[in-house]
PDB file of N, CA and C in Angstrom:
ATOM      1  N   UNK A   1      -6.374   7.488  20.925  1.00  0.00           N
ATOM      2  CA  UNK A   1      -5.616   8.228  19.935  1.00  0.00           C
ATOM      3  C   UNK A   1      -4.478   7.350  19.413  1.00  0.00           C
ATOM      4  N   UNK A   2      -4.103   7.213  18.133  1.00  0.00           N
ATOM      5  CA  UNK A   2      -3.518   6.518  17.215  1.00  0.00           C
ATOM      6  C   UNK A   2      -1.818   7.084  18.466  1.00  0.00           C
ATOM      7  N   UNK A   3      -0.887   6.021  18.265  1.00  0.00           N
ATOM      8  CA  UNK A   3       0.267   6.125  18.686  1.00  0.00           C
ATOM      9  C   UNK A   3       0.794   7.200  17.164  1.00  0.00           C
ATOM     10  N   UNK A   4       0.801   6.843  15.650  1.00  0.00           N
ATOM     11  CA  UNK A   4       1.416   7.604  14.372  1.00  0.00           C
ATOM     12  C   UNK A   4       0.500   8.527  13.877  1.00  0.00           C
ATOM     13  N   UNK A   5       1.281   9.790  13.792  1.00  0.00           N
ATOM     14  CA  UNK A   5       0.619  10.402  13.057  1.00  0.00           C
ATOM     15  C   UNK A   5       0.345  10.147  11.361  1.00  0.00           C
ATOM     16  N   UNK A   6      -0.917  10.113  10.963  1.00  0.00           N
ATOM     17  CA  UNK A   6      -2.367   9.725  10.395  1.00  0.00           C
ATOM     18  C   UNK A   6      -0.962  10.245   9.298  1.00  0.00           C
ATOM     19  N   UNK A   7      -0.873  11.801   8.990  1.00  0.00           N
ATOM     20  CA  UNK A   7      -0.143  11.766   7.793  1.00  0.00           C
ATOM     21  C   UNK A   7       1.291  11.625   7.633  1.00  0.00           C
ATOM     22  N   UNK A   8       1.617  10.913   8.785  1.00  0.00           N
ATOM     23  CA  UNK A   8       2.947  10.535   8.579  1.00  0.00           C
ATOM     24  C   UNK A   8       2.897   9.407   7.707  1.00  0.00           C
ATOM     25  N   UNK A   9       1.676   8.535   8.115  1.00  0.00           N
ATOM     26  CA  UNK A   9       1.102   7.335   7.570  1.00  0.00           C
ATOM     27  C   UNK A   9       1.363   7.203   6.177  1.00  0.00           C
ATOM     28  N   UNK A  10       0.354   8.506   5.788  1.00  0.00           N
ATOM     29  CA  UNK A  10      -0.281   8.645   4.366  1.00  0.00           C
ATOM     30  C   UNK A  10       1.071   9.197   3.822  1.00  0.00           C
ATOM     31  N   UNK A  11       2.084  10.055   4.442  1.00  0.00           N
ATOM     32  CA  UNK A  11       2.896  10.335   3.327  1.00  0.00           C
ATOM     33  C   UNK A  11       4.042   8.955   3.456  1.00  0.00           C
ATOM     34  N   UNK A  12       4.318   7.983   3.790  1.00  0.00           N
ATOM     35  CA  UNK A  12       4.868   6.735   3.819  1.00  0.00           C
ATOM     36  C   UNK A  12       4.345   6.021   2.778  1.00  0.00           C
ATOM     37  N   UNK A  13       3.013   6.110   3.015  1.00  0.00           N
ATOM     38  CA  UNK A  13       2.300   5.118   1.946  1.00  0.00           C
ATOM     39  C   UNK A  13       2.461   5.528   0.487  1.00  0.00           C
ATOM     40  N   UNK A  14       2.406   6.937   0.431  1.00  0.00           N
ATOM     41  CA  UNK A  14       2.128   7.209  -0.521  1.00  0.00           C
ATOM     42  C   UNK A  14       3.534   7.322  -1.512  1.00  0.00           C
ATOM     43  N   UNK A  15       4.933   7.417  -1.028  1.00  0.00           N
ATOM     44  CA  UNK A  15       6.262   7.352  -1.343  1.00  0.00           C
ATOM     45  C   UNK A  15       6.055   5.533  -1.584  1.00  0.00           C
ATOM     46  N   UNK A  16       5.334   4.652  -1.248  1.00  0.00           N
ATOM     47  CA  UNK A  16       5.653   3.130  -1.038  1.00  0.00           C
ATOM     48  C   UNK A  16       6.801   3.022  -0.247  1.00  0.00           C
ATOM     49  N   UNK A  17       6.454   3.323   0.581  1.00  0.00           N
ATOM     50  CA  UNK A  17       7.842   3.227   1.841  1.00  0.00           C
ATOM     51  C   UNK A  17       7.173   2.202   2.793  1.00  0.00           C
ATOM     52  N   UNK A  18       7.337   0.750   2.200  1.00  0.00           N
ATOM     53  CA  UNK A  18       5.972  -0.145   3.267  1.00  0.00           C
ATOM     54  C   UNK A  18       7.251  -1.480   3.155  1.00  0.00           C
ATOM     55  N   UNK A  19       7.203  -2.075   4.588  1.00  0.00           N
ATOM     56  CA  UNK A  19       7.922  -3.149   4.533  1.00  0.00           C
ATOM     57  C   UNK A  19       6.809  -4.414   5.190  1.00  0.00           C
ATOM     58  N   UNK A  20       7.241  -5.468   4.656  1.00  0.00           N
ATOM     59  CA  UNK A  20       6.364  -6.690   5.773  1.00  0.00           C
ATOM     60  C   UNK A  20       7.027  -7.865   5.938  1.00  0.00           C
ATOM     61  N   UNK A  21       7.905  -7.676   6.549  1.00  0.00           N
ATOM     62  CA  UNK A  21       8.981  -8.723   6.755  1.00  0.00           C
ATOM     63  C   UNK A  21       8.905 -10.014   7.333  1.00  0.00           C
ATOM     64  N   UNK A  22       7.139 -10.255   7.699  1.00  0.00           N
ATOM     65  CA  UNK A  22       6.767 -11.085   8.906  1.00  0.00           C
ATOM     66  C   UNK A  22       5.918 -12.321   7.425  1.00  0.00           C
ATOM     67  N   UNK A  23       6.384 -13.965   7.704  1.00  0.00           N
ATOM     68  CA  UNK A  23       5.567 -14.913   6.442  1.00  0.00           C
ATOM     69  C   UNK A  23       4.716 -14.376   6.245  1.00  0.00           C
ATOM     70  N   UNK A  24       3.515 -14.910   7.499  1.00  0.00           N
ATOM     71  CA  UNK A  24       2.426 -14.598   7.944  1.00  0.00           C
ATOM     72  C   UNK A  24       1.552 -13.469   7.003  1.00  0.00           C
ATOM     73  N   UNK A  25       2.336 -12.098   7.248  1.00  0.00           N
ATOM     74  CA  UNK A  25       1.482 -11.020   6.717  1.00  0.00           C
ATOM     75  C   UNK A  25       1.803 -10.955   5.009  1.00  0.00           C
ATOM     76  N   UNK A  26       2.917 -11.274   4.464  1.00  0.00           N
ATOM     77  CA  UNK A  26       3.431 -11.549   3.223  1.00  0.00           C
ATOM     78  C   UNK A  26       2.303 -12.674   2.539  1.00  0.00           C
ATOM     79  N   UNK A  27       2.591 -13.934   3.251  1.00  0.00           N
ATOM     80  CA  UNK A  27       0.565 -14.572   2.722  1.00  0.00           C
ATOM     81  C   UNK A  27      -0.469 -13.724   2.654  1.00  0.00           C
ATOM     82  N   UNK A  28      -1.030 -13.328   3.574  1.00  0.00           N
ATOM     83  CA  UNK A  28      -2.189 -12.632   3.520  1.00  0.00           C
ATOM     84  C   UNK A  28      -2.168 -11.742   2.446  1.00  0.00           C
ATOM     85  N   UNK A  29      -1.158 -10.968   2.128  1.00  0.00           N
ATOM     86  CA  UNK A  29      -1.013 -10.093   1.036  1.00  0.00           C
ATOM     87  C   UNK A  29      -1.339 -10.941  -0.071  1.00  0.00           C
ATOM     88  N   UNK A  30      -0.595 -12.052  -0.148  1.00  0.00           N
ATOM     89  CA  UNK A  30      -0.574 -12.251  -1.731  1.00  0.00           C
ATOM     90  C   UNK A  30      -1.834 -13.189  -1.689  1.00  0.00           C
ATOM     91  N   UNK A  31      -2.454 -13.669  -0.597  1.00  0.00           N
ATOM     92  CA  UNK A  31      -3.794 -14.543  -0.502  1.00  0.00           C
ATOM     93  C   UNK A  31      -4.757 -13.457  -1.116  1.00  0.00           C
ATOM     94  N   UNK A  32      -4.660 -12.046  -0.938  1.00  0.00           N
ATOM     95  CA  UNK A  32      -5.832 -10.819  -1.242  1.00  0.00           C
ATOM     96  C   UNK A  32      -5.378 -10.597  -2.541  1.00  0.00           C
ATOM     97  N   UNK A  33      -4.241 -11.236  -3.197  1.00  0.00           N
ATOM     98  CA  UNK A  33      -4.225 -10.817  -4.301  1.00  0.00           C
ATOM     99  C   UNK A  33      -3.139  -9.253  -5.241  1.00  0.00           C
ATOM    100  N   UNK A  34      -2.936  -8.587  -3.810  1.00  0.00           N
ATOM    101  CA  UNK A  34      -2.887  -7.322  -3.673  1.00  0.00           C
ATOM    102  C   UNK A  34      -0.935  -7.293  -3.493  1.00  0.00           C
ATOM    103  N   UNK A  35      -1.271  -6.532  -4.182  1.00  0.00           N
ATOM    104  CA  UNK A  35       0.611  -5.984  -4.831  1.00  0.00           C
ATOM    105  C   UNK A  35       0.796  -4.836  -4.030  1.00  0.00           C
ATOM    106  N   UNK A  36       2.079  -4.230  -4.138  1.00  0.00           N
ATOM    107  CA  UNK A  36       2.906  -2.793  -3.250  1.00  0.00           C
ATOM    108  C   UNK A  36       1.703  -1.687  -3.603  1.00  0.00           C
ATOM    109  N   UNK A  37       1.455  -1.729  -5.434  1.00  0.00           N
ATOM    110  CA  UNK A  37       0.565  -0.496  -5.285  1.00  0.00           C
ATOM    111  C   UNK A  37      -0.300  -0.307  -4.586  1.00  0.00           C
ATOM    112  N   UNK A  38      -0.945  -1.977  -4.062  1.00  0.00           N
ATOM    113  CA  UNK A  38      -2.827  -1.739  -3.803  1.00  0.00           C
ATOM    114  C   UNK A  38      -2.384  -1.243  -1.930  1.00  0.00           C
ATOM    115  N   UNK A  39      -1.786  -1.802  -1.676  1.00  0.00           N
ATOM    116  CA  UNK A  39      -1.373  -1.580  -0.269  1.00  0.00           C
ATOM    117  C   UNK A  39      -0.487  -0.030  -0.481  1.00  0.00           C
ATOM    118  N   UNK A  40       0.109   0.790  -1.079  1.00  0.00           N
ATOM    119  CA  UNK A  40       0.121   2.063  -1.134  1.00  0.00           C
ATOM    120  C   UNK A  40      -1.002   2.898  -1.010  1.00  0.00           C
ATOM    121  N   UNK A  41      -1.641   2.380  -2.121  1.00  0.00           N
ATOM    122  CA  UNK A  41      -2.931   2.851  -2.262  1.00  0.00           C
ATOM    123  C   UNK A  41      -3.862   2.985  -1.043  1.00  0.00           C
ATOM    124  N   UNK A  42      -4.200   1.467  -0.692  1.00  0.00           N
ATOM    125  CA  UNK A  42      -5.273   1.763   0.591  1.00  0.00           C
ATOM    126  C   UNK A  42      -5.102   2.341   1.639  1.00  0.00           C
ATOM    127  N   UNK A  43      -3.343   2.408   2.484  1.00  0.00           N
ATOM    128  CA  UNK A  43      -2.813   2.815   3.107  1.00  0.00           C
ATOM    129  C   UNK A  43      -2.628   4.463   2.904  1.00  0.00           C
ATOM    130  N   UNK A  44      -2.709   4.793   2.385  1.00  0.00           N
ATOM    131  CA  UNK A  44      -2.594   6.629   1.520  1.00  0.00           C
ATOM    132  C   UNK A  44      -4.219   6.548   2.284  1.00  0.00           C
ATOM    133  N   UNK A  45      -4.850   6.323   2.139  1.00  0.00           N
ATOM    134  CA  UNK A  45      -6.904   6.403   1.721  1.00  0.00           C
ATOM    135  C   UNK A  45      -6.866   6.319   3.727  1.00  0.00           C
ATOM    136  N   UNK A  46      -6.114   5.912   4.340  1.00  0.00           N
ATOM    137  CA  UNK A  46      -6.438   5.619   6.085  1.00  0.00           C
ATOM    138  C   UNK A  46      -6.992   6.589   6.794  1.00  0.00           C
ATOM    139  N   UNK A  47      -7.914   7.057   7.101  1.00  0.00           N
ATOM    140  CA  UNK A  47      -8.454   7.944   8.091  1.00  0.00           C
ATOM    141  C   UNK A  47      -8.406   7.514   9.704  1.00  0.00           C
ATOM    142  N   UNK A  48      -8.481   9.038  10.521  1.00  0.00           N
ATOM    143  CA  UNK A  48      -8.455   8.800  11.477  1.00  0.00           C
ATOM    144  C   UNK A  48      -9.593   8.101  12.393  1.00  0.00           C
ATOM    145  N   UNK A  49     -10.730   8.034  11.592  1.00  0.00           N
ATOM    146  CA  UNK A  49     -11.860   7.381  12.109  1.00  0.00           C
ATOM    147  C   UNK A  49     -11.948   6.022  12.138  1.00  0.00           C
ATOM    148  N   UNK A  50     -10.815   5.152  10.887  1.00  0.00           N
ATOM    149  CA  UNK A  50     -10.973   4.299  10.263  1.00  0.00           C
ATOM    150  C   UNK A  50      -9.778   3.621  11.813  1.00  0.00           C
ATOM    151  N   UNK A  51      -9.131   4.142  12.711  1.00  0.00           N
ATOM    152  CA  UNK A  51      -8.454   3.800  14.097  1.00  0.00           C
ATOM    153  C   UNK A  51      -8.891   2.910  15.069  1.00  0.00           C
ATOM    154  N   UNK A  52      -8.418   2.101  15.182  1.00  0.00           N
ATOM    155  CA  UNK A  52      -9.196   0.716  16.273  1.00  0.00           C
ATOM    156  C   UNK A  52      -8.428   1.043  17.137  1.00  0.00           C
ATOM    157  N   UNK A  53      -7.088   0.970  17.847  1.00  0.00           N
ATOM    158  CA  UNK A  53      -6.727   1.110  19.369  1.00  0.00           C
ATOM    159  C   UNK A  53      -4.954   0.967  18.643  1.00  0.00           C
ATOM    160  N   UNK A  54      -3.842   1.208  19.606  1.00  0.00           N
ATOM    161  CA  UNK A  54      -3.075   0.586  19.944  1.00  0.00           C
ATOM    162  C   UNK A  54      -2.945  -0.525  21.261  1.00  0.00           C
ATOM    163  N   UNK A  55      -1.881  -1.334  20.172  1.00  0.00           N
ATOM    164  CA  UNK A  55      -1.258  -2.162  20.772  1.00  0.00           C
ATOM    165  C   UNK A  55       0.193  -1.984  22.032  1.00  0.00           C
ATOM    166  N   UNK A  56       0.547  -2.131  22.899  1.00  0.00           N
ATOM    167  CA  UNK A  56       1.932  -2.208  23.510  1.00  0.00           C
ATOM    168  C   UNK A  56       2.084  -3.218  23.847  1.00  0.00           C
ATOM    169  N   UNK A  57       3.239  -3.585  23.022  1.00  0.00           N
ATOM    170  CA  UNK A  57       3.823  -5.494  23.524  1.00  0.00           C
ATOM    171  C   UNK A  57       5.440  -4.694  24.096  1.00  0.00           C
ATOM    172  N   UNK A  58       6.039  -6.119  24.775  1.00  0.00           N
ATOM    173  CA  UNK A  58       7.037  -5.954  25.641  1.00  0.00           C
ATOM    174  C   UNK A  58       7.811  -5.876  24.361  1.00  0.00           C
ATOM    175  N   UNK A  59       9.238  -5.199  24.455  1.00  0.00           N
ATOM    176  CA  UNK A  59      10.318  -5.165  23.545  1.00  0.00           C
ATOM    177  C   UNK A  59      10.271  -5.216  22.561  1.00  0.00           C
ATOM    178  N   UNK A  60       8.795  -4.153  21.711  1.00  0.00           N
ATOM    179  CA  UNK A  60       8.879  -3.852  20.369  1.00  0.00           C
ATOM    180  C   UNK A  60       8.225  -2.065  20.404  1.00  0.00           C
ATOM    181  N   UNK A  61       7.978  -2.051  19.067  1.00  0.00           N
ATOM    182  CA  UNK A  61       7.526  -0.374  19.008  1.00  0.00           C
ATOM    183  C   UNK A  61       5.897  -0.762  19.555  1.00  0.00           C
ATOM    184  N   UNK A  62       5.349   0.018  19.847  1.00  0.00           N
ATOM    185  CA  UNK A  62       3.913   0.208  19.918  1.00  0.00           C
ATOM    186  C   UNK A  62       3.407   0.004  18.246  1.00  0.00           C
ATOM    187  N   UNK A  63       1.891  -0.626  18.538  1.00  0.00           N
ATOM    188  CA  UNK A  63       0.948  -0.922  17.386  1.00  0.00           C
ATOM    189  C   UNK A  63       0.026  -0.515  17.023  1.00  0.00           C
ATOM    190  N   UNK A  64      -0.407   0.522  16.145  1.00  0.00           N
ATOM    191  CA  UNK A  64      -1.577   0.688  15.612  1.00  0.00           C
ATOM    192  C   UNK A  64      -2.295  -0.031  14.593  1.00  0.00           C
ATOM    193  N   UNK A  65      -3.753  -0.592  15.094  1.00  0.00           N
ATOM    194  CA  UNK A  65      -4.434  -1.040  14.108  1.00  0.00           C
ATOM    195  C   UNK A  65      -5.898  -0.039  13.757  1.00  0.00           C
ATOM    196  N   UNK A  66      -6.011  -0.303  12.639  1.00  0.00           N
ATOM    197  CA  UNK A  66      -7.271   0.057  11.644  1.00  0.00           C
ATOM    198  C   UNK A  66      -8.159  -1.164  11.132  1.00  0.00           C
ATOM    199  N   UNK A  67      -9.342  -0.577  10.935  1.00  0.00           N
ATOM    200  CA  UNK A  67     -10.492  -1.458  10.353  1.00  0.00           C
ATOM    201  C   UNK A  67     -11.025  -0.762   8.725  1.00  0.00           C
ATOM    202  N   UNK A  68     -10.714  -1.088   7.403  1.00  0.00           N
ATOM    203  CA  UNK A  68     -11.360  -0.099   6.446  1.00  0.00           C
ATOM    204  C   UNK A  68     -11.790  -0.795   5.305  1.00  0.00           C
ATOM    205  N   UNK A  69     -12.383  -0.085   4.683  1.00  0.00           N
ATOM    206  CA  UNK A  69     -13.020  -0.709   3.541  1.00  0.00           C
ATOM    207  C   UNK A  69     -12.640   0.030   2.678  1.00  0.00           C
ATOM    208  N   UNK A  70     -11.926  -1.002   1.557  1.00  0.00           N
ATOM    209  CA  UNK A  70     -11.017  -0.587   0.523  1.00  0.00           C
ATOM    210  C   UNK A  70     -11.162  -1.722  -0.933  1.00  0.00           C
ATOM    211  N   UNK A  71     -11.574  -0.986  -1.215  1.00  0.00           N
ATOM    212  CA  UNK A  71     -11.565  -1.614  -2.994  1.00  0.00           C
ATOM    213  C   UNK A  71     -10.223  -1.390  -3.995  1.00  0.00           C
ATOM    214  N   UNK A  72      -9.662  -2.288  -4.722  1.00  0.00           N
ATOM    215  CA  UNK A  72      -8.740  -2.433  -5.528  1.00  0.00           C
ATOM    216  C   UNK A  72      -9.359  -1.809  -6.586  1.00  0.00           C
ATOM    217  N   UNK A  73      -8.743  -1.181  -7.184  1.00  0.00           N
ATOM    218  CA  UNK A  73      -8.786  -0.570  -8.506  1.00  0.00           C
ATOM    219  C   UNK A  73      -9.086  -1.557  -9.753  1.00  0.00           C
ATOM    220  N   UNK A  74     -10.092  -1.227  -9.678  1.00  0.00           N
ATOM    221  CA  UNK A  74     -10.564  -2.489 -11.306  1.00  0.00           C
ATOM    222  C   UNK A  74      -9.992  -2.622 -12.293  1.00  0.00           C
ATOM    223  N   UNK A  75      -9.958  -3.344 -12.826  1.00  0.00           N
ATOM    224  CA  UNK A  75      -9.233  -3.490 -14.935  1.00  0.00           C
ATOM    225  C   UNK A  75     -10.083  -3.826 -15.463  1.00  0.00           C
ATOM    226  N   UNK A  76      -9.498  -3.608 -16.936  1.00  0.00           N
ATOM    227  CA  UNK A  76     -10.890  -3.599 -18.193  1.00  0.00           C
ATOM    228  C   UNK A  76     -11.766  -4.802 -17.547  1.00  0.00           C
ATOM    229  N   UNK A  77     -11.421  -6.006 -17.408  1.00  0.00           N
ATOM    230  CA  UNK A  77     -11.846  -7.087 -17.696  1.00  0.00           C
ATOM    231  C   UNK A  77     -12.396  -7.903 -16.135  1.00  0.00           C
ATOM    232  N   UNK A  78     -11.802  -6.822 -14.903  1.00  0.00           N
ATOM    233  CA  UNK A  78     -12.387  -7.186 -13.723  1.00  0.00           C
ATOM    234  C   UNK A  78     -12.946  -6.196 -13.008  1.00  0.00           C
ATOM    235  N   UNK A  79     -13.931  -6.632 -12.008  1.00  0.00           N
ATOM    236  CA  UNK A  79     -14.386  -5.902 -11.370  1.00  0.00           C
ATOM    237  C   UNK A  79     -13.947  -6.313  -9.870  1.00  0.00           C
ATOM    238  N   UNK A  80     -13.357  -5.979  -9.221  1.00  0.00           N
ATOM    239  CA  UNK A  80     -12.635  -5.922  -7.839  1.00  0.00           C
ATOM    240  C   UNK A  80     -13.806  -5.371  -6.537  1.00  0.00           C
ATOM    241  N   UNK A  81     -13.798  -6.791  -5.646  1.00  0.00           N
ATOM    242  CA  UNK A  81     -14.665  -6.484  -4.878  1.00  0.00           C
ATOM    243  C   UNK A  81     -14.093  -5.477  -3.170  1.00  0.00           C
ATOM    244  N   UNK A  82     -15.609  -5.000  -3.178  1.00  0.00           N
ATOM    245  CA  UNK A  82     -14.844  -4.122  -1.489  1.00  0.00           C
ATOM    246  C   UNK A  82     -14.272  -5.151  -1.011  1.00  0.00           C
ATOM    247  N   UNK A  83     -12.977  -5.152   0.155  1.00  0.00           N
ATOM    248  CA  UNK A  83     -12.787  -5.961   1.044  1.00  0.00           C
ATOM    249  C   UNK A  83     -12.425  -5.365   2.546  1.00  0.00           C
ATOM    250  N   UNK A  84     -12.874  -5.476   3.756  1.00  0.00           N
ATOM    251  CA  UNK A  84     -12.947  -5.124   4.798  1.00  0.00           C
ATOM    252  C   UNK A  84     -11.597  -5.921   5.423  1.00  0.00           C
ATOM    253  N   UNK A  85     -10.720  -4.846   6.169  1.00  0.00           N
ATOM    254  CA  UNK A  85      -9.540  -5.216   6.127  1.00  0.00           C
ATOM    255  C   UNK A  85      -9.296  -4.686   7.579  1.00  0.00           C
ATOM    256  N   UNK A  86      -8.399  -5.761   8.158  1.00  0.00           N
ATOM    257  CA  UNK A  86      -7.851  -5.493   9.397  1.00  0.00           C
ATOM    258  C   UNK A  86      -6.686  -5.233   9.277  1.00  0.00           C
ATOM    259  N   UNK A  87      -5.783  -3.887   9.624  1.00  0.00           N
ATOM    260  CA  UNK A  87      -4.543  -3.588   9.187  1.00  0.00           C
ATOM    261  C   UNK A  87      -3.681  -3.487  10.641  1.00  0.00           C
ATOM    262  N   UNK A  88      -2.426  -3.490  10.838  1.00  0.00           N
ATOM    263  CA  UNK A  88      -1.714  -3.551  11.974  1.00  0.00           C
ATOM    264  C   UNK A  88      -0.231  -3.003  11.586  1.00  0.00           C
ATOM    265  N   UNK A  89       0.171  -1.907  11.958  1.00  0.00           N
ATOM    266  CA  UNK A  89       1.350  -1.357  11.628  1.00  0.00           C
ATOM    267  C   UNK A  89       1.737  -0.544  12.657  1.00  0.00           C
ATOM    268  N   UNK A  90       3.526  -1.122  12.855  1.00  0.00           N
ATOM    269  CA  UNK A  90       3.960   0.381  13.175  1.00  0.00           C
ATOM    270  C   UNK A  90       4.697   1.061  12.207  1.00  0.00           C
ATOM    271  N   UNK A  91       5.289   2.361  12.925  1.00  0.00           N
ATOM    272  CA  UNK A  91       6.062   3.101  12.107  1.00  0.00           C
ATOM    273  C   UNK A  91       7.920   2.914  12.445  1.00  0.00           C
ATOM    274  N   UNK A  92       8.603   2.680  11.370  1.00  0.00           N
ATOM    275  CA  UNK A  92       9.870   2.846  11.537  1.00  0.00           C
ATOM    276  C   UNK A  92      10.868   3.622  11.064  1.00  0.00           C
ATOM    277  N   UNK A  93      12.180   3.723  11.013  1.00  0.00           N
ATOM    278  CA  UNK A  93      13.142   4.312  10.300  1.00  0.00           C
ATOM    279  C   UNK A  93      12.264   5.866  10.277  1.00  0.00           C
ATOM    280  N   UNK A  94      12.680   6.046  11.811  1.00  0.00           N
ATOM    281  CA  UNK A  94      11.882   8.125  12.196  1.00  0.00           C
ATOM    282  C   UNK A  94      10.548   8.015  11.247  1.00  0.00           C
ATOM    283  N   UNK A  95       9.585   7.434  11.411  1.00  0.00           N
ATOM    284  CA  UNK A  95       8.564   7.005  10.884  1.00  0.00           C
ATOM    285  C   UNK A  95       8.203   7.710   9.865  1.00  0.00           C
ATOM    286  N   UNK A  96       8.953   6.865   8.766  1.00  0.00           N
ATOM    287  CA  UNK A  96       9.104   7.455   7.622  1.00  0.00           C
ATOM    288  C   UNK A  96       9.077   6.031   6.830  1.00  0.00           C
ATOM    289  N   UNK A  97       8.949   4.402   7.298  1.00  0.00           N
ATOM    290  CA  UNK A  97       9.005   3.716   6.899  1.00  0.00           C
ATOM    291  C   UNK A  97       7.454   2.949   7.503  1.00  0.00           C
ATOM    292  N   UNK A  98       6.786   2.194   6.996  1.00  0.00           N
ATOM    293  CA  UNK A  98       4.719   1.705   7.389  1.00  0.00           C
ATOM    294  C   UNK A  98       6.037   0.016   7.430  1.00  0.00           C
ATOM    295  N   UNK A  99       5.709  -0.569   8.698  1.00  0.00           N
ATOM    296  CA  UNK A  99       5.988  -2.064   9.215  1.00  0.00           C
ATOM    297  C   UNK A  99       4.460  -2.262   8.757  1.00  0.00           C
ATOM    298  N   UNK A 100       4.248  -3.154   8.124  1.00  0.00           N
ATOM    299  CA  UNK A 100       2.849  -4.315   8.430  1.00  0.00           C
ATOM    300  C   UNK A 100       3.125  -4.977   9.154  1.00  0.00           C
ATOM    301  N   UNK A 101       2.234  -5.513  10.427  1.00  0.00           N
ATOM    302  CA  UNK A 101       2.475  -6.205  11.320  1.00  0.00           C
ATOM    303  C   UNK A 101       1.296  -7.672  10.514  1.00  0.00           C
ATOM    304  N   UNK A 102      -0.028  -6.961  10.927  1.00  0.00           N
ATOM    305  CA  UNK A 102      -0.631  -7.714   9.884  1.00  0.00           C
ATOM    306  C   UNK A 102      -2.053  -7.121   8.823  1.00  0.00           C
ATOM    307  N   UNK A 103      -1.991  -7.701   7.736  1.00  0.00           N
ATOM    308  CA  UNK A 103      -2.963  -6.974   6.481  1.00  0.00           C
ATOM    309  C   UNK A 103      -4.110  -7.912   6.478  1.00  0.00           C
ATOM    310  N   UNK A 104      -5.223  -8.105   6.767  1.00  0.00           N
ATOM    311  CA  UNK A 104      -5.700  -9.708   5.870  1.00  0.00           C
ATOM    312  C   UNK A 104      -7.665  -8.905   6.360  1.00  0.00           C
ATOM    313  N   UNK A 105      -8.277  -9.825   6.012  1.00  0.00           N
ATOM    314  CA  UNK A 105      -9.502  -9.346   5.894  1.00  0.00           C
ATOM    315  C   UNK A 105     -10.186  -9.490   7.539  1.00  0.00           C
ATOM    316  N   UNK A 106     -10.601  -8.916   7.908  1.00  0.00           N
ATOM    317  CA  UNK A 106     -11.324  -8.098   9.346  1.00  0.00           C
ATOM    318  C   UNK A 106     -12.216  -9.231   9.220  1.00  0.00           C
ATOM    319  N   UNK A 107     -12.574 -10.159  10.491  1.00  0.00           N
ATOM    320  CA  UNK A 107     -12.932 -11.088  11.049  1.00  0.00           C
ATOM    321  C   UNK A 107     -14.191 -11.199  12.100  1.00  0.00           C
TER     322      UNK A 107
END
């Protein structure tokens, strides 16, 4: 069972209440291409099925990761492919704020 509740998640995401303060996951973002909306977006779309395990490391919050398949919203002129995504977040600020720990494509 997920450490955050699923729509605490979705209503975070869906306000864009998302921080990623870590290089690392800030590359991966902009390596996918993918801006605040698309990561609102996919993050809003998270199901509870879509739940891989938590994490507990020493002297931080607990970690939930997800596995999902999420397509970017196309434009006239592109067509945006599925991408299978390994996501890693906790929740902060009375979990009302989505930490990316890490975003990048499922391996």
């Amino acid at each position: 069972m997920a450490e955050y509740d699923i729509q605490d998640v979705i209503n975070a995401a869906r306000q864009q209440k998302i921080v990623y303060p870590g290089r690392k996951v800030q590359r991966d973002i902009r390596n996918l291409g993918y801006e605040l909306k698309d990561l609102s977006d996919c993050l809003s779309r998270l199901q509870e099925s879509d739940f891989r395990k938590t994490h507990c490391y020493l002297d931080s919050l607990p970690v939930d990761d997800y596995v999902v398949s999420y397509q970017k919203r196309s434009t006239a002129d592109e067509e945006c492919p599925v991408d299978d995504l390994y996501i890693k977040f906790c929740m902060i600020d009375g979990n009302l704020v989505i930490e990316l720990v890490s975003f990048h494509l499922s391996q």
